[in-house]
Structure formats: structure tokens, C-alpha cells
Protein backbone atom coordinates (compact mmCIF):
# COMPACT_ATOMS: atom_id res chain seq x y z
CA UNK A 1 9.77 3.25 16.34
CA UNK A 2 9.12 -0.21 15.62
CA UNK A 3 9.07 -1.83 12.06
CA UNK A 4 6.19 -3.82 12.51
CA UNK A 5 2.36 -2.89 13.19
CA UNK A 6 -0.88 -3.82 13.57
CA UNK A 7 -2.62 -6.42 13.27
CA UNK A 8 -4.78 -3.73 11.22
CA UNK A 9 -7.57 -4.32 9.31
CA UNK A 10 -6.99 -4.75 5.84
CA UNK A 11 -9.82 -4.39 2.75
CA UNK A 12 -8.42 -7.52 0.85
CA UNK A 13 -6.38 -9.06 3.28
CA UNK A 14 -8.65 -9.74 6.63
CA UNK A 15 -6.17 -8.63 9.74
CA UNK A 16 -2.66 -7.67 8.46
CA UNK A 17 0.50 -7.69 10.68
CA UNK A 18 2.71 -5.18 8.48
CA UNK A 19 6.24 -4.91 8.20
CA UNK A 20 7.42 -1.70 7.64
CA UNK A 21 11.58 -2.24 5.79
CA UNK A 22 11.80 1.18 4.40
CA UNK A 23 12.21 4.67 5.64
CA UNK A 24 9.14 7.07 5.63
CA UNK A 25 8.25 8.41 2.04
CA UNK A 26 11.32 6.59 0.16
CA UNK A 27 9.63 5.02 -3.33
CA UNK A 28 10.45 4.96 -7.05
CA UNK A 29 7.16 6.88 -7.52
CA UNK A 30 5.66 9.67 -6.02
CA UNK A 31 1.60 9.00 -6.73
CA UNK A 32 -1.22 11.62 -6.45
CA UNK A 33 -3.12 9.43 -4.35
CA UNK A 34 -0.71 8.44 -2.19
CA UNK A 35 -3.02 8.21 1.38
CA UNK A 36 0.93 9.24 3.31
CA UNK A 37 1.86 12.36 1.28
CA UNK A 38 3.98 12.96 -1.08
CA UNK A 39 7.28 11.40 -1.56
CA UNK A 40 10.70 12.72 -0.02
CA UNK A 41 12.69 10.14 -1.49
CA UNK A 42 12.46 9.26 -4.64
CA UNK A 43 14.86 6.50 -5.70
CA UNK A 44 15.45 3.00 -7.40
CA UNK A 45 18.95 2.28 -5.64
CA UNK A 46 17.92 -1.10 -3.51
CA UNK A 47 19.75 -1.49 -0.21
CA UNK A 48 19.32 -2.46 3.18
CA UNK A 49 17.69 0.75 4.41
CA UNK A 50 16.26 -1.15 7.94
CA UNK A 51 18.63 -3.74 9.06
CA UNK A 52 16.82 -7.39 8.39
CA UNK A 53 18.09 -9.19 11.10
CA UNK A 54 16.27 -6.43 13.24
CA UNK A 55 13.51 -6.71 11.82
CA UNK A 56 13.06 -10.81 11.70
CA UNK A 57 13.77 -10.08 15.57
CA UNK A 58 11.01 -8.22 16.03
CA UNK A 59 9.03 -10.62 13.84
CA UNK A 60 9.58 -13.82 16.15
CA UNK A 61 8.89 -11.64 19.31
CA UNK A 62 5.52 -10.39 17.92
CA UNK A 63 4.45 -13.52 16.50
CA UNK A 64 4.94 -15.22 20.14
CA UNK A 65 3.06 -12.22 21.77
CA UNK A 66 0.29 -12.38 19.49
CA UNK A 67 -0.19 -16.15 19.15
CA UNK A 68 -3.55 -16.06 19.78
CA UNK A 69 -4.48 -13.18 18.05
CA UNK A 70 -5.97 -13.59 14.47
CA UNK A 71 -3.47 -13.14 11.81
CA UNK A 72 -4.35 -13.71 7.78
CA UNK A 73 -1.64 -12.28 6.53
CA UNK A 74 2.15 -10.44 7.15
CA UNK A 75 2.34 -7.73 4.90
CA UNK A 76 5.49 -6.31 3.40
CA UNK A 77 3.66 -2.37 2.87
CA UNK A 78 4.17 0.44 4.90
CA UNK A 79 5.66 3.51 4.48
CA UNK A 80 7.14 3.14 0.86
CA UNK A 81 8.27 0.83 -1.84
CA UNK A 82 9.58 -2.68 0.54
CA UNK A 83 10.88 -3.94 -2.77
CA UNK A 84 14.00 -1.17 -2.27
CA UNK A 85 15.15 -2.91 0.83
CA UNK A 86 17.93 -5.13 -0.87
CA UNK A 87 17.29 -8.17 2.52
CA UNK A 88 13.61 -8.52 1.63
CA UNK A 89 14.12 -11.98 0.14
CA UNK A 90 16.35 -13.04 3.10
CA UNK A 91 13.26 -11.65 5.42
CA UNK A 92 10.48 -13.46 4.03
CA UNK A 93 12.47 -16.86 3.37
CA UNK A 94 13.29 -16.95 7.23
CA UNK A 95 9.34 -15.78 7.92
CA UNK A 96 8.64 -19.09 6.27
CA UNK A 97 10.73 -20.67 8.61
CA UNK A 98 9.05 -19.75 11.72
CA UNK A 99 5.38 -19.33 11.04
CA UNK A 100 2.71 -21.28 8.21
CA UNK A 101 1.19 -17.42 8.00
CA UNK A 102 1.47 -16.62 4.61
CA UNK A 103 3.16 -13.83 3.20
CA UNK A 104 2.14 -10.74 1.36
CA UNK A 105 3.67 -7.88 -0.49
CA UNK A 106 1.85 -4.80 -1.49
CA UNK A 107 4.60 -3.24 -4.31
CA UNK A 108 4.12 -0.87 -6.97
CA UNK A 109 5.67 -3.54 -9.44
CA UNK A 110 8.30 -0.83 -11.04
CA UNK A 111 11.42 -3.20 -10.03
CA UNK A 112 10.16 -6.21 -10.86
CA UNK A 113 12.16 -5.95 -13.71
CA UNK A 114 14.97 -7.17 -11.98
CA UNK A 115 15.99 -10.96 -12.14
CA UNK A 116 17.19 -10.64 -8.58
CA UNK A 117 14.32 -9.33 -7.31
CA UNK A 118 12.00 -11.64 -9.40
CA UNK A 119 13.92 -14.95 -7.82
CA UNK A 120 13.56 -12.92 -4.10
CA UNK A 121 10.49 -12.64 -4.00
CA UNK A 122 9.83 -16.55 -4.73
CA UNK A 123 9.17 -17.38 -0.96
CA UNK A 124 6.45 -14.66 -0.86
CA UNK A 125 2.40 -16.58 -0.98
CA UNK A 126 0.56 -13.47 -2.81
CA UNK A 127 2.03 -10.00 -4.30
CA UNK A 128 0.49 -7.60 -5.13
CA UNK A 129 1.58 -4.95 -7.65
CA UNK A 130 -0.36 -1.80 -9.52
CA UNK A 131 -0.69 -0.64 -12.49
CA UNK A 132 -2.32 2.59 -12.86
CA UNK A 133 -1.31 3.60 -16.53
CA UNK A 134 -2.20 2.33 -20.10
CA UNK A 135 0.32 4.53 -21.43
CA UNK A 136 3.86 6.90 -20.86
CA UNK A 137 1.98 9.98 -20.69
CA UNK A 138 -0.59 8.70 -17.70
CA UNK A 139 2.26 7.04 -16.14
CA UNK A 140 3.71 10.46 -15.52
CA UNK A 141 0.91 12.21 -14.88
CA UNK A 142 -0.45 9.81 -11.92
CA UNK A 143 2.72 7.99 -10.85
CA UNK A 144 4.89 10.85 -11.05
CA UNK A 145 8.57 8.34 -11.64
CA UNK A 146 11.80 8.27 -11.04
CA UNK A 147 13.46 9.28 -14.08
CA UNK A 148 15.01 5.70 -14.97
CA UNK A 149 11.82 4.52 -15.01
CA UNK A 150 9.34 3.86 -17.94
CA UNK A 151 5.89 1.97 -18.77
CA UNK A 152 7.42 -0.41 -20.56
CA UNK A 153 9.83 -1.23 -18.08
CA UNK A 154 7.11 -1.43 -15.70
CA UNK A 155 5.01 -3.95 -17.96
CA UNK A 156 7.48 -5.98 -18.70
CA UNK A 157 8.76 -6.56 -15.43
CA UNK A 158 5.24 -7.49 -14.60
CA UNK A 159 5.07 -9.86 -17.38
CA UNK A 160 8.14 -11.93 -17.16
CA UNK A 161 7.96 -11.98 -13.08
CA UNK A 162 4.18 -13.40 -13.60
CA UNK A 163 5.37 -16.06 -15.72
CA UNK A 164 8.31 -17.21 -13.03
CA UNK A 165 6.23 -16.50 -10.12
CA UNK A 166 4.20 -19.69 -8.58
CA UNK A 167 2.19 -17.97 -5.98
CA UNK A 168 -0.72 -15.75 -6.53
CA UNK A 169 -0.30 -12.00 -8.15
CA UNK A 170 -3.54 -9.74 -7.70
CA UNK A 171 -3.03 -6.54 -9.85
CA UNK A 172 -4.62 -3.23 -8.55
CA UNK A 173 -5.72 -0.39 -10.17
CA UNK A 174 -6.38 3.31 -8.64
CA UNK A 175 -8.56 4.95 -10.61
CA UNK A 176 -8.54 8.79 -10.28
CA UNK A 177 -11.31 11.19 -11.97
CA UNK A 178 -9.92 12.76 -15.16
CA UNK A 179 -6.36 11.57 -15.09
CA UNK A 180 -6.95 7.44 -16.25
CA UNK A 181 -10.83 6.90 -15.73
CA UNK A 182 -11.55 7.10 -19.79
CA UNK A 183 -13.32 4.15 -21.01
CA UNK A 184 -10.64 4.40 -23.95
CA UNK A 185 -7.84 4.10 -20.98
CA UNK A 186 -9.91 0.74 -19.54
CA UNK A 187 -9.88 -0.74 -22.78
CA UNK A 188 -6.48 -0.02 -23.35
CA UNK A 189 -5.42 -1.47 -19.71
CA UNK A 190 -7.08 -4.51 -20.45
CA UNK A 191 -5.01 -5.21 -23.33
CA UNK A 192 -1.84 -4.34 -21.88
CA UNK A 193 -3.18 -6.98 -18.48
CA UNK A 194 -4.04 -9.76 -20.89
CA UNK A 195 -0.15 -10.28 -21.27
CA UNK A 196 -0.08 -10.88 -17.48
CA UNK A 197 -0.63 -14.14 -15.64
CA UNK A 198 -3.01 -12.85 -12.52
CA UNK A 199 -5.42 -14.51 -10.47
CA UNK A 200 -7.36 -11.50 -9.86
CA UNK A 201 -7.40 -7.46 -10.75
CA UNK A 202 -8.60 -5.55 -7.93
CA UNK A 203 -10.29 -1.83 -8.82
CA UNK A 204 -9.71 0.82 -5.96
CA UNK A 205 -10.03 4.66 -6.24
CA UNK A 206 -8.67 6.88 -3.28
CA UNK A 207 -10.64 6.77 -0.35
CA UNK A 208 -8.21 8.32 2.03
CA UNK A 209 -7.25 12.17 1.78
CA UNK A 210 -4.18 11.88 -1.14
CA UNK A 211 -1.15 13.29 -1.89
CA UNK A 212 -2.86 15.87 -4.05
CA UNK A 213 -6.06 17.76 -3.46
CA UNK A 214 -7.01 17.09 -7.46
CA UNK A 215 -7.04 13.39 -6.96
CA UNK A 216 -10.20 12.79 -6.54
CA UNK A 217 -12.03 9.27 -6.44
CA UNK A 218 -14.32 7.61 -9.26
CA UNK A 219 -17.86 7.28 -8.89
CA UNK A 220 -19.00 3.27 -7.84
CA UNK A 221 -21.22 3.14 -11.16
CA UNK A 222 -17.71 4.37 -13.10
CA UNK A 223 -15.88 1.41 -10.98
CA UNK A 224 -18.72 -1.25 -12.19
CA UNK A 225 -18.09 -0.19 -15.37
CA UNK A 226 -14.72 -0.37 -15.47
CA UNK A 227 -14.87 -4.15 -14.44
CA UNK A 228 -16.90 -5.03 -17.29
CA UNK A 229 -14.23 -3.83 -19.21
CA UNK A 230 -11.70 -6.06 -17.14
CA UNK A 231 -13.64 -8.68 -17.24
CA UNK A 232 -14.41 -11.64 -14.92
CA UNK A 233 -11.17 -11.98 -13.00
CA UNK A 234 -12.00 -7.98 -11.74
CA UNK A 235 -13.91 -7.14 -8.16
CA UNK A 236 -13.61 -3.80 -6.98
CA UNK A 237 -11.76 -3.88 -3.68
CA UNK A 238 -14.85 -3.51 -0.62
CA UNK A 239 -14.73 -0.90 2.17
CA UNK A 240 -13.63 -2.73 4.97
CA UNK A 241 -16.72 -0.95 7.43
CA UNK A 242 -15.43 -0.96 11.11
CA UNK A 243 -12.26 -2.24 13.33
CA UNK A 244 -13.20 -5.93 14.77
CA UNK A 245 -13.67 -4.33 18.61
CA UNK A 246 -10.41 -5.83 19.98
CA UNK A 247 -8.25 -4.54 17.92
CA UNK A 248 -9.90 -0.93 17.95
CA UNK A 249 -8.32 0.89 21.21
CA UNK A 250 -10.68 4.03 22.30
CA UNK A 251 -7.99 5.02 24.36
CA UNK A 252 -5.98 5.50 20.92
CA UNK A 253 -9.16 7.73 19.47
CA UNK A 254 -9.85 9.43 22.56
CA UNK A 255 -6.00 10.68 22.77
CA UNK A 256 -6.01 11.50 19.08
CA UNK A 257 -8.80 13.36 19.57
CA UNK A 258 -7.44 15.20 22.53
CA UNK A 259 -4.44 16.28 20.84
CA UNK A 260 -6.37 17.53 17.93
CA UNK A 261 -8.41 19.67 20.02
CA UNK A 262 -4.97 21.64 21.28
CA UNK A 263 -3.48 21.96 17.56
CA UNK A 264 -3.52 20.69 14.50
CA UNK A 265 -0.99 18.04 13.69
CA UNK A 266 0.63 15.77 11.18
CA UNK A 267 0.32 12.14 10.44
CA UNK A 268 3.60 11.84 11.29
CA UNK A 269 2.88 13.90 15.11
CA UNK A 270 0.37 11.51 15.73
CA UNK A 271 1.92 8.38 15.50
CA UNK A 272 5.32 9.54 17.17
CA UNK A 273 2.75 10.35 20.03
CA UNK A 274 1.07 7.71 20.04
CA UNK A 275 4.00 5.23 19.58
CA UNK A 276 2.53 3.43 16.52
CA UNK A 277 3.20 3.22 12.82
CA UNK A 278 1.58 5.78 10.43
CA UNK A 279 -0.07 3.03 8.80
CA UNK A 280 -1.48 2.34 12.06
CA UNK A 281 -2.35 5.96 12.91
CA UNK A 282 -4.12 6.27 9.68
CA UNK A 283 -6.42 3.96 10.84
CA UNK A 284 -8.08 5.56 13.30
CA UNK A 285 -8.13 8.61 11.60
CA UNK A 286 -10.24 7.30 8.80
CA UNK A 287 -12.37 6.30 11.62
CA UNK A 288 -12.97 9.52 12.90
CA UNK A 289 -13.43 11.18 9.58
CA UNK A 290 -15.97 8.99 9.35
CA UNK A 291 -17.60 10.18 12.08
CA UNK A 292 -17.02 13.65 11.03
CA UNK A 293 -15.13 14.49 14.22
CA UNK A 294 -12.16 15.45 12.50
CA UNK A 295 -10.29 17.13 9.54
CA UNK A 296 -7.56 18.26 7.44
CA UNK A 297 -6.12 21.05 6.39
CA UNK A 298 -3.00 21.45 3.93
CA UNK A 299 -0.20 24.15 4.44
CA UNK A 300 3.25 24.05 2.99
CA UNK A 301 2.18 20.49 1.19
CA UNK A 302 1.64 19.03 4.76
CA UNK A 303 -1.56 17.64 6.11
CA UNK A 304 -2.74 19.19 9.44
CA UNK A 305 -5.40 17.36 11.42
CA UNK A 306 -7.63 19.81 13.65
CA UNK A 307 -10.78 18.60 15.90
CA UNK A 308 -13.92 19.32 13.77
């Protein structure tokens, strides 16, 4: 399947072309809210898990087929942590080479630690890291770690990369009801963010079915209270409301919804199905939960999709 999707609409980002470097579910955390399940490999060993020069094929190819298509950013996300793939500095120095559109990587910050990394990730225009804890035991609770890893790590990785880093760093937050959505918790983020040089802090809470049925999202007026707390720099992250029409296929909801009226099936059915990435897929299944012509069930910790 390929390594790179979309454009897709993207809440902060306008219309993202993602690049996908790491295998399904393989992440040095394993979050509650995670919108693609649970993870199935949990790790902090970096290597090159998709080969780069692959990928920076695929890249140039898509790039030319898609010239006049509008791209505002290409998006190191996907399907876990990008910042494990050992080439990812290699990948976005020769994206610079061939195209002015900058780059972007969504990361959960926990490796930034690394001087390596820190110096690889120069090339890159924006990244954007989370933090979702003010403290060890939320950190576990919501992040769910690799063992190696602690908060402190974490911060301070964030700190000294922020300092070397001369692009721009937007910090987001998940906020998820009755695990870090005390006021005491806000005030205690904004300290710890204070010793971080952002440009911005974006608030989200899940609006995606998660990992875990308990994770549920914050309220809006919780979320405008929580940027007072944050202060100016905050926004909380808009809903992006539909798919610009040509990038929308109703051929791809009108076959998801066929093969949800035979059976339920996985994210990961869909999209081998439907040839796309699950970031993709996801998509247009927001879409028609939306529409309340779909749900989900869980069984055996997967997600089933069923016509509703």
C-alpha cells in the first residue's frame, strides 16, 4: 500500500499530503485517544522501518501528478510515531530539494530528546509535538509509555529542541474528561509550557472514536476555559466542517457504505479495500458518522464498522 495519502483535509493544516514512514500502530506511546486503536508496537528503537529512498520516489511522482492540486502542507503523521524512522531527516532535506511546499511533522515529542534527532529535524518548516501531562502519574495514565520513557525526559527534550529549532513548534494538547481536564492540571501545564519556545498551543479533545471507550472528550466551555489558563498564544484547534468537493470521492462513501451493509469491518478492511491509507479511510468515515449512517462496535479491542 502506498506511503503517501491524501491530499486530506487537515483542521490546522488546510489540505495535507501525508507521508506515512512507519508501520501501522508502531509508537513509543500507546494513548487512550488514539483515533487508530491501540498500539501493537510499542518501541523507542529508531530505524529505517519504510525504506526512504522509496518513499522520496513516491514523493516526486505524486508531487508531478498533483501539480495542480492545492497542497499547504506535506505531513510526516500517519500511522505512528515518524520520528522512529531513523531516514526521516534524509527525507525531508531532499523534500526541500524538489518542492517550496513546506514541511510538517505531527510527533508526540517523546524523542526529541535526542541530539540526532533534534539536528534532523532542522529542514522541517513547522512541528508539531503534544504534551498531554503536567505530571508522571497523568503521563501514564493517558499516554500509556514505553517503559524508558519519563515526563521529564519528555519536557526536556521539548525544551532544549525549542531552543535549537528555527522553524515554528505548535504544541497540542488532548484533553480527556477526568484523566487531565482539572483546572489544577491547566495551571500546572502552563507552567511546565512557559519553559518552551512555541509560537502557538493548540487545545484538541478526541473527536474521533479512541483507543478506549472511557476517553471521552471535554466540553467546548471546559476548552475556553482551559485557554484562559494558557493564555494568549492558545486557540482551540476548529472542526474542519466538510471535504472541499474535489477531493471528496462518493464513489469512496458509496463503496464504504456498501461493504458495511454486508458485515462489519475494521479500519484496517476498509482501506485495504479501498486501496487507501487508514488516515485516508478515516476520513470518510467521520463523514458518515456524521451523517449518522454508520457505526462502531468493539469486540476483542477491535473496532467493527456496521451500516446504521
Amino acid at each position: 500500500m502506498s506511503q503517501i495519502f491524501g491530499p486530506v483535509p487537515s483542521r490546522r493544516l488546510g489540505f495535507s499530503l501525508g507521508v506515512d514512514v512507519i508501520p501501522f500502530k508502531t509508537c513509543s506511546l500507546d494513548c487512550v485517544y488514539c483515533q487508530l486503536g491501540r498500539t501493537t508496537n510499542k518501541t523507542v528503537k529508531r530505524k529505517e522501518y519504510i525504506a526512504a529512498d522509496s518513499i522520496l520516489r513516491e514523493i516526486e511522482k505524486i508531487i508531478i501528478h498533483k501539480k495542480n492540486q492545492k497542497i499547504d502542507y506535506i505531513t510526516f503523521s500517519g500511522s505512528g510515531e515518524p520520528t522512529l524512522n531513523i531516514r526521516i531527516g534524509d527525507i525531508i532535506e531532499k523534500i526541500k530539494k524538489i518542492t517550496p511546499i513546506p514541511v510538517a511533522v505531527l510527533t508526540n515529542g517523546t524523542l526529541l530528546y535526542s541530539p540526532r534527532l533534534q539536528e534532523e529535524l532542522q529542514h522541517a518548516d513547522l512541528i508539531i509535538p503534544s504534551l498531554d501531562a503536567p505530571d508522571e502519574e497523568t503521563f501514564k495514565k493517558i499516554n500509556r509509555p514505553y517503559p524508558s520513557l519519563t515526563l521529564d525526559k519528555v519536557i526536556g527534550g521539548l525544551q532544549s529542541f525549542s531552543q535549537k529549532f528555527k522553524g515554528k513548534i505548535w504544541l497540542e494538547i488532548m484533553l480527556v474528561k477526568k484523566i487531565n481536564d482539572s483546572p489544577e492540571q491547566i495551571e500546572k501545564m502552563a507552567q511546565i509550557i512557559n519553559e518552551i519556545k512555541l509560537d502557538k498551543i493548540q487545545l484538541n479533545t478526541p473527536v474521533r472514536p479512541p483507543a478506549e471507550e472511557f476517553a471521552h472528550p471535554v466540553s467546548l466551555s471546559f476548552l475556553k476555559k482551559a485557554q484562559s489558563i494558557l493564555g494568549e498564544r492558545c486557540e482551540i484547534i476548529p472542526g474542519f466542517k466538510k471535504f472541499q468537493q474535489r477531493l471528496y470521492r462518493k464513489d469512496i462513501e458509496e463503496t464504504i457504505l456498501t461493504i458495511v451493509k454486508r458485515r462489519p469491518v475494521t479500519l484496517n478492511d476498509l482501506s485495504r479495500s479501498l486501496g487507501i491509507h487508514q488516515n485516508e479511510a478515516i476520513k470518510y468515515i467521520q463523514a458518515l458518522q456524521e451523517k449518522n449512517l454508520i457505526n462502531f462496535r468493539t469486540y476483542n479491542k477491535k473496532r467493527y464498522y456496521y451500516s446504521a
